[in-house]
C-alpha atoms as a PDB file:
ATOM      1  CA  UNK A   1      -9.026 -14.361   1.160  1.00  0.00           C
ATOM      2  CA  UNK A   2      -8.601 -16.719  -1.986  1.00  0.00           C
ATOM      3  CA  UNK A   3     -12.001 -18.606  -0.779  1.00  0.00           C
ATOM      4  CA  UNK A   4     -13.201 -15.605  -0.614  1.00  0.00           C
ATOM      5  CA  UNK A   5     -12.344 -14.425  -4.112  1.00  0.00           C
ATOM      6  CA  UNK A   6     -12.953 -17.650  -5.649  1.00  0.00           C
ATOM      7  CA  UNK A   7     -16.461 -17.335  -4.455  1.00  0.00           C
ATOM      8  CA  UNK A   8     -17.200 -13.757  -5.730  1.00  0.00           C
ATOM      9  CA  UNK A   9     -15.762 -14.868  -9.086  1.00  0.00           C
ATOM     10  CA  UNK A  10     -18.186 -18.363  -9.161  1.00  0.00           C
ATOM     11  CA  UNK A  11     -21.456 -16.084  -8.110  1.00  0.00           C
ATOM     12  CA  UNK A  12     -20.324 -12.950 -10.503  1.00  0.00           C
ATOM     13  CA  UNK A  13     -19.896 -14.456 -13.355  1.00  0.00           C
ATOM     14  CA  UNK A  14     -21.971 -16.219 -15.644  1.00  0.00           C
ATOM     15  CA  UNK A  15     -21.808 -19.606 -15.784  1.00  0.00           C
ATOM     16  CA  UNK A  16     -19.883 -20.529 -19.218  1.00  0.00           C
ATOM     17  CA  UNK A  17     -22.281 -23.328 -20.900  1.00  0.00           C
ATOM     18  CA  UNK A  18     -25.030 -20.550 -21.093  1.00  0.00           C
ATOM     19  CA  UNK A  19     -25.360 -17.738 -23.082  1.00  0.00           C
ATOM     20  CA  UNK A  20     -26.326 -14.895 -21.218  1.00  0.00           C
ATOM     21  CA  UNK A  21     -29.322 -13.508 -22.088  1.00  0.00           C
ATOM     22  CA  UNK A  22     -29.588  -9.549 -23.579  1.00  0.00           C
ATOM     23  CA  UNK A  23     -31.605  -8.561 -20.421  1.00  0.00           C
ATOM     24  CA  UNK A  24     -28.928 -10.225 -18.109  1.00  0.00           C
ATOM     25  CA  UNK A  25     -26.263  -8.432 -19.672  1.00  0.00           C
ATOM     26  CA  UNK A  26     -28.075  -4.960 -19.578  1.00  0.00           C
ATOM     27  CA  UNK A  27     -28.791  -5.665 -16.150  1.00  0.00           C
ATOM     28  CA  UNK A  28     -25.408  -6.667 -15.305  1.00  0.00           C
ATOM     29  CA  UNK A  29     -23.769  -3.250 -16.698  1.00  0.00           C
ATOM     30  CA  UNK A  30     -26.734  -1.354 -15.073  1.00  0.00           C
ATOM     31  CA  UNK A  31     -25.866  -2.645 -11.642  1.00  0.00           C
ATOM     32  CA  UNK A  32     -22.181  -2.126 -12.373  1.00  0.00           C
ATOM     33  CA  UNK A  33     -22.379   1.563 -13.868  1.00  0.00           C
ATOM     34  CA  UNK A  34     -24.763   2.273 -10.492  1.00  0.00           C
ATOM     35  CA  UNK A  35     -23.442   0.085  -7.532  1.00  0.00           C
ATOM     36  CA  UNK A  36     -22.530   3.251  -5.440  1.00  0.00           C
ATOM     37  CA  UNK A  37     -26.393   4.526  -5.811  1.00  0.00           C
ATOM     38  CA  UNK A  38     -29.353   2.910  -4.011  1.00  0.00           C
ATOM     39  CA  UNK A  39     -30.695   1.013  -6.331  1.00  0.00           C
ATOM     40  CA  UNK A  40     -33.565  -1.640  -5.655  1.00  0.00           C
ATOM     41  CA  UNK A  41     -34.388  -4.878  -7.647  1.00  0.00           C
ATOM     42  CA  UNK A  42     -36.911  -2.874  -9.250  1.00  0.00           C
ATOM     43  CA  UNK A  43     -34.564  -0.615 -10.722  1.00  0.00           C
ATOM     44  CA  UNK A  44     -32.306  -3.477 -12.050  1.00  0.00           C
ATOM     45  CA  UNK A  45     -35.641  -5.233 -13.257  1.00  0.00           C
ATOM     46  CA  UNK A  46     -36.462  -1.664 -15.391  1.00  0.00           C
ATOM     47  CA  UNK A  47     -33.068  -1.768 -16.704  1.00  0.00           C
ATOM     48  CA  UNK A  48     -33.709  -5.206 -18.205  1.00  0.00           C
ATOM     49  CA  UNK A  49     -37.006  -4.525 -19.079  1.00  0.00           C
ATOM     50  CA  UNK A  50     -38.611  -7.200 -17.302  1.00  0.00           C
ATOM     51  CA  UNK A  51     -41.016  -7.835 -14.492  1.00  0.00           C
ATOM     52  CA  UNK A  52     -39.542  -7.751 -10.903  1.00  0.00           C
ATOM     53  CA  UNK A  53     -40.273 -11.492 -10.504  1.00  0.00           C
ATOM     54  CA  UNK A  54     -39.616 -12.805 -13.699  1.00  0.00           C
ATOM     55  CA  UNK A  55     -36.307 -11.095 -13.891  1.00  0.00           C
ATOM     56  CA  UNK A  56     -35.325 -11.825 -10.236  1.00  0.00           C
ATOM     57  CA  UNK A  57     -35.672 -15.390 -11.085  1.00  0.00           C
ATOM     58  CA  UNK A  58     -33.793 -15.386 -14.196  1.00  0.00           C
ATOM     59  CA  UNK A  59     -31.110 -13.615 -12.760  1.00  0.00           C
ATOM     60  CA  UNK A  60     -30.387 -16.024 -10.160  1.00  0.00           C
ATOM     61  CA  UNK A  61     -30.421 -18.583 -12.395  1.00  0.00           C
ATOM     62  CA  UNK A  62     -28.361 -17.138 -15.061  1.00  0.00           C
ATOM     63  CA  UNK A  63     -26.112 -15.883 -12.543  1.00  0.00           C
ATOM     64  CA  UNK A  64     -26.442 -18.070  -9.605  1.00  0.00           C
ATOM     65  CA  UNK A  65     -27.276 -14.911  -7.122  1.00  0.00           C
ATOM     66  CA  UNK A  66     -29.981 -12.932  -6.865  1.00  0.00           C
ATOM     67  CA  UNK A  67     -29.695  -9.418  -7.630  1.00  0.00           C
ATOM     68  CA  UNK A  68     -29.306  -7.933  -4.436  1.00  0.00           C
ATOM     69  CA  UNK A  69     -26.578 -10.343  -3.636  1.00  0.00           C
ATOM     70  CA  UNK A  70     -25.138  -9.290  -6.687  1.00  0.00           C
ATOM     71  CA  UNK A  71     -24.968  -6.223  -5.956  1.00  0.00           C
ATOM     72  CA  UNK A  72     -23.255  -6.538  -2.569  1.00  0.00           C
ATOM     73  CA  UNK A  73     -20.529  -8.584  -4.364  1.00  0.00           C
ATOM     74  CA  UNK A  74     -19.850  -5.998  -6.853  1.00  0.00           C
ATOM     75  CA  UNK A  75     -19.850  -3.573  -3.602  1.00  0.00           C
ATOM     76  CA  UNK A  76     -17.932  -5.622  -1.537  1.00  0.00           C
ATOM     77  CA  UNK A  77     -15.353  -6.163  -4.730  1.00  0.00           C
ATOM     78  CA  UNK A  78     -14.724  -2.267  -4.717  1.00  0.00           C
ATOM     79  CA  UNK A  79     -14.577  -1.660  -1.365  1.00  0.00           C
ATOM     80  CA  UNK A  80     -11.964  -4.577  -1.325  1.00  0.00           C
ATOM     81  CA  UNK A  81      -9.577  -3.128  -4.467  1.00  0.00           C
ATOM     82  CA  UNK A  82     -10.228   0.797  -2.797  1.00  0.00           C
ATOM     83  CA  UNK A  83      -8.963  -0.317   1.018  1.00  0.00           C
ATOM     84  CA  UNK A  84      -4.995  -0.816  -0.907  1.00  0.00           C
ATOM     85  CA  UNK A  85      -4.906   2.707  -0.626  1.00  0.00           C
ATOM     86  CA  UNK A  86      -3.767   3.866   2.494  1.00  0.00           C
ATOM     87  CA  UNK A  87      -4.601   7.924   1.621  1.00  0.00           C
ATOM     88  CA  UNK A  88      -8.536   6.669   1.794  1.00  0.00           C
ATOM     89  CA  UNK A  89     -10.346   6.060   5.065  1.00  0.00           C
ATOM     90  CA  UNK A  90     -12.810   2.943   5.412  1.00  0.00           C
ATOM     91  CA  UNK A  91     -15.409   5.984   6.502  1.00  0.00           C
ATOM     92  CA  UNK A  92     -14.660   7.375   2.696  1.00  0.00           C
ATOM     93  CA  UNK A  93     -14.696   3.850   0.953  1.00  0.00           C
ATOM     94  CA  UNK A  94     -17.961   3.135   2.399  1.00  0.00           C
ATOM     95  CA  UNK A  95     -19.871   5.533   0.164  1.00  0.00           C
ATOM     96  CA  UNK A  96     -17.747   5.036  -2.316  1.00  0.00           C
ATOM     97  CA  UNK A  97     -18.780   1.537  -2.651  1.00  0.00           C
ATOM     98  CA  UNK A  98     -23.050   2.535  -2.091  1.00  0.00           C
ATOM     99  CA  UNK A  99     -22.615   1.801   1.789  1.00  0.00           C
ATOM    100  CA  UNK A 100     -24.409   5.076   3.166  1.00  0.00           C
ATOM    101  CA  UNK A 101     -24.067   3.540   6.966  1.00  0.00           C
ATOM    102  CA  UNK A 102     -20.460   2.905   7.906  1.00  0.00           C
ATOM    103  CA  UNK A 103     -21.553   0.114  10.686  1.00  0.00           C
ATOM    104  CA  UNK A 104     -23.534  -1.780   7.606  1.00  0.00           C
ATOM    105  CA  UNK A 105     -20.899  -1.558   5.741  1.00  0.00           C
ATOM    106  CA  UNK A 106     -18.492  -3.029   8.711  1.00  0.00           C
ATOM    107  CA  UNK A 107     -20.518  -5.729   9.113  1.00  0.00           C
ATOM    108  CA  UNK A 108     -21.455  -6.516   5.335  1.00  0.00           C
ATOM    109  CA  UNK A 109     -17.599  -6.593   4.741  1.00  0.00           C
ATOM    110  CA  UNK A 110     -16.637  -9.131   7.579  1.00  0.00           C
ATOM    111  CA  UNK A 111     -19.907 -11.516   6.589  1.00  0.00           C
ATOM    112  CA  UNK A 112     -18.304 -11.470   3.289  1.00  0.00           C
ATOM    113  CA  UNK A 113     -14.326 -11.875   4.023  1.00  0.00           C
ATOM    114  CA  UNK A 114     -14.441 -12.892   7.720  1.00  0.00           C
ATOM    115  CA  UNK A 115     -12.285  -9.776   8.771  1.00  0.00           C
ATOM    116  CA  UNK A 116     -13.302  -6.329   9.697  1.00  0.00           C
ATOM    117  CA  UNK A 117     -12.168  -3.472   6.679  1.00  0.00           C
ATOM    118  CA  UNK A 118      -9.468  -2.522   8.902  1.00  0.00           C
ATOM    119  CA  UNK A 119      -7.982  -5.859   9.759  1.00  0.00           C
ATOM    120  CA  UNK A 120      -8.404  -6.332   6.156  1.00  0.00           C
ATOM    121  CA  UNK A 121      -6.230  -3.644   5.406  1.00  0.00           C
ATOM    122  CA  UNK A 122      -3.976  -4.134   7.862  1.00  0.00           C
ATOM    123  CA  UNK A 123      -3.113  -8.019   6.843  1.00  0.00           C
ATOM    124  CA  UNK A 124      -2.075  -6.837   3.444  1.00  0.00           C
ATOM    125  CA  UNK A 125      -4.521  -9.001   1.355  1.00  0.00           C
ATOM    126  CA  UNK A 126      -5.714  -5.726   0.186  1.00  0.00           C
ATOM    127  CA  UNK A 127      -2.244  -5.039  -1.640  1.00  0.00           C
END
């Protein structure tokens, strides 16, 4: 769990000897305010106001993840702070997060923590 968390933490967030550009940062609350829709690159791109590749590049190397990765993180973040609360099923955190397919979101989660959302929840890292 801490590798885990210290490796969200190093792709999410900026590195500090770089000022993050405007765009970044608009595109960065965009995918936060909207990370339970389905939302593409594209849209993420429009919210910076940049081209789909230029932006996807710049992104990643402002942030050191691409955009869709991003996105999962921020996802996979939620879904990891909503499974402490025992009144909420993984089938309603799923689409809580923006995971429409509860199997997707099964095997997202253990690619990115190494444990199912249940045996997450049940070895009381989530608390």
């Amino acid at each position: 769990y801490a590798l885990t968390m210290h490796l969200a933490r190093a792709i999410l967030a900026p590195p500090q000897e770089e000022t993050v550009p405007d765009a970044i940062q608009r595109a960065i609350a965009f995918c936060e305010t909207h990370m339970t829709e389905n939302i593409s690159v594209g849209d993420i791109a429009g919210a910076a106001d940049m081209s789909r590749y230029h932006f996807s590049r710049l992104f990643k190397r402002v942030t050191g993840a691409s955009p869709a990765a991003y996105v999962q993180e921020l996802r996979i973040r939620e879904s990891i702070r909503l499974l402490s609360d025992p009144r909420l099923s993984i089938t309603e955190i799923a689409p809580r997060c923006g995971f429409r397919d509860l199997n997707y979101f099964c095997r997202v989660f253990r690619n990115a923590t190494g444990l199912s959302p249940g045996h997450y929840r049940r070895s009381g890292m989530s608390v």
